[in-house]
C-alpha atoms as a PDB file:
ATOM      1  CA  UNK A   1     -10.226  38.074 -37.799  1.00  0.00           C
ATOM      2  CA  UNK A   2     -13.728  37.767 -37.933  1.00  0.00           C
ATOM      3  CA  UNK A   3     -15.719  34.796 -35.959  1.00  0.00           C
ATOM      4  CA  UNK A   4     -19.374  33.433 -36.257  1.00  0.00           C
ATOM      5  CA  UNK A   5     -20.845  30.732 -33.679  1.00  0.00           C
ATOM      6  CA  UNK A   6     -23.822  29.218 -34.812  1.00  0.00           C
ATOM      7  CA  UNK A   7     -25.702  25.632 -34.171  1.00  0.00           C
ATOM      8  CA  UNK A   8     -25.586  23.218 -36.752  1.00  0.00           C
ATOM      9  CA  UNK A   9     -29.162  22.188 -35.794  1.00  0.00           C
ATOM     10  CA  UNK A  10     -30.604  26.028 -34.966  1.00  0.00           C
ATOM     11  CA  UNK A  11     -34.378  25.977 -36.206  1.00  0.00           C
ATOM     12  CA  UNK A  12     -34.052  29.835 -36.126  1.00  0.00           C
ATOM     13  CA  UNK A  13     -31.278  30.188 -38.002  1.00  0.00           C
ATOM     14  CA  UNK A  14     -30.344  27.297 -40.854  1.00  0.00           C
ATOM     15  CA  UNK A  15     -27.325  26.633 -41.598  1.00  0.00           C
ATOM     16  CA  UNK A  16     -27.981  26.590 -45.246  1.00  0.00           C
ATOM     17  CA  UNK A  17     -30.449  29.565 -45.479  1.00  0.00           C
ATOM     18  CA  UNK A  18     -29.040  31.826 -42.861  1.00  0.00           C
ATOM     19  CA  UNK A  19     -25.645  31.307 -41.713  1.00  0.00           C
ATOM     20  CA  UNK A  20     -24.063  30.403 -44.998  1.00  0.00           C
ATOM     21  CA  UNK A  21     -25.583  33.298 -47.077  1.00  0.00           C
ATOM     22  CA  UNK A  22     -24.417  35.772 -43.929  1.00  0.00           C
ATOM     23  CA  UNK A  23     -20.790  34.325 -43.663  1.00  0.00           C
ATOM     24  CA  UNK A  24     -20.483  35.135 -47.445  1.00  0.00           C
ATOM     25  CA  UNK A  25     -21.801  38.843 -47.421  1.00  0.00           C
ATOM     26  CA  UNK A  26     -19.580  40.020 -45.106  1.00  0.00           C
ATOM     27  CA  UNK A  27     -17.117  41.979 -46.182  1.00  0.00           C
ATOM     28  CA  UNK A  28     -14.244  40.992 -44.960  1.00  0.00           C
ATOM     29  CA  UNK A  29     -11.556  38.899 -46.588  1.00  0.00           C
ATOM     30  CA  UNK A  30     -12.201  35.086 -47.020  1.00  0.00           C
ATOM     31  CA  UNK A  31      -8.841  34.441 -44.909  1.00  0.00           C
ATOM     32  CA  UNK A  32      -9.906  36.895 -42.295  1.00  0.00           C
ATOM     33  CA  UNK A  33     -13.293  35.037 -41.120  1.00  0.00           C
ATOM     34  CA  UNK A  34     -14.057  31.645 -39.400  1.00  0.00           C
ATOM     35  CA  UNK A  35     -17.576  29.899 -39.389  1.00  0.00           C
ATOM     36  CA  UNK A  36     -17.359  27.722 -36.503  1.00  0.00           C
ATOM     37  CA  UNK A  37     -20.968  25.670 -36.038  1.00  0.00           C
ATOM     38  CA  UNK A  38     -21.245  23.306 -33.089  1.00  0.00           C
ATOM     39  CA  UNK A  39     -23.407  20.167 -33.117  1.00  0.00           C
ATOM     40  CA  UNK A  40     -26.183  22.231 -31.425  1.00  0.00           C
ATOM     41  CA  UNK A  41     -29.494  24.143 -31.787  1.00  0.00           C
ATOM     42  CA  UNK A  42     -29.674  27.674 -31.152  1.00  0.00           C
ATOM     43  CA  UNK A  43     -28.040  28.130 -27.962  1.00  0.00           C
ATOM     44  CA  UNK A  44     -24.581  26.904 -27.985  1.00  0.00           C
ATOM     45  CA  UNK A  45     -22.497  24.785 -25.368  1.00  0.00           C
ATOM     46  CA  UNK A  46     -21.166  27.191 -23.270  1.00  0.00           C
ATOM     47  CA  UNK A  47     -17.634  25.697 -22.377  1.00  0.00           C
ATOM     48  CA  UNK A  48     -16.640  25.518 -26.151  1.00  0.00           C
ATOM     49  CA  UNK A  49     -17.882  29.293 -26.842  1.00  0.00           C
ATOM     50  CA  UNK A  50     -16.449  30.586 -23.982  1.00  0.00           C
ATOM     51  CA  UNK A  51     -12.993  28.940 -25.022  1.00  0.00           C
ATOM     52  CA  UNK A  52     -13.704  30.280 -28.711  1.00  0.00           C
ATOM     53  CA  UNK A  53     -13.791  33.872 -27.392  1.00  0.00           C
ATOM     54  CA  UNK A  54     -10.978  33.600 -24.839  1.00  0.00           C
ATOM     55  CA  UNK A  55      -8.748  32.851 -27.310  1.00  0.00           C
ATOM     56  CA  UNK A  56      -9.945  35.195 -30.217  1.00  0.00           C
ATOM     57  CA  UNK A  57      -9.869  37.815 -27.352  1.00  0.00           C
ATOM     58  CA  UNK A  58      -5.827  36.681 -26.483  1.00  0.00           C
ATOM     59  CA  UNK A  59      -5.146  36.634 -29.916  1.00  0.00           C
ATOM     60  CA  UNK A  60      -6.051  40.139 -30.879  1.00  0.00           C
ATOM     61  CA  UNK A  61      -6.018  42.208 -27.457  1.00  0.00           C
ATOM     62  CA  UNK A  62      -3.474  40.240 -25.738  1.00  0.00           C
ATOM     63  CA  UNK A  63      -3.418  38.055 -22.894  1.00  0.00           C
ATOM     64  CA  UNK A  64      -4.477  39.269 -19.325  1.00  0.00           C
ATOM     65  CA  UNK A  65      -1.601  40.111 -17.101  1.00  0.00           C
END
């Protein structure tokens, strides 16, 4: 599984013209990959990321003993 944080707001890198077109070149399988945008600029809310990768990180390593 395959996740992307970006900024619904980022000025660097639209939504529209960046993110999208990215999401869609990758490679791997549509059911494999999660675009998750936050209501945010570039730099994301850290509390909601950090959660994101905790759990991707549980999910596919395992949780921490």
């Amino acid at each position: 599984m395959l996740n992307i944080l970006n900024g619904r707001r980022d000025p660097i890198y639209p939504v529209e013209t960046s993110q999208n077109i990215l999401f869609q070149m990758l490679g791997t399988p549509a059911e494999h990959k999660r675009h998750v945008v936050y209501e945010a600029e570039h730099f994301l809310p850290a509390n909601p990321v950090m959660r994101e990768t905790h759990d991707w990180l549980d999910r596919y390593l395992g949780p921490v003993e």
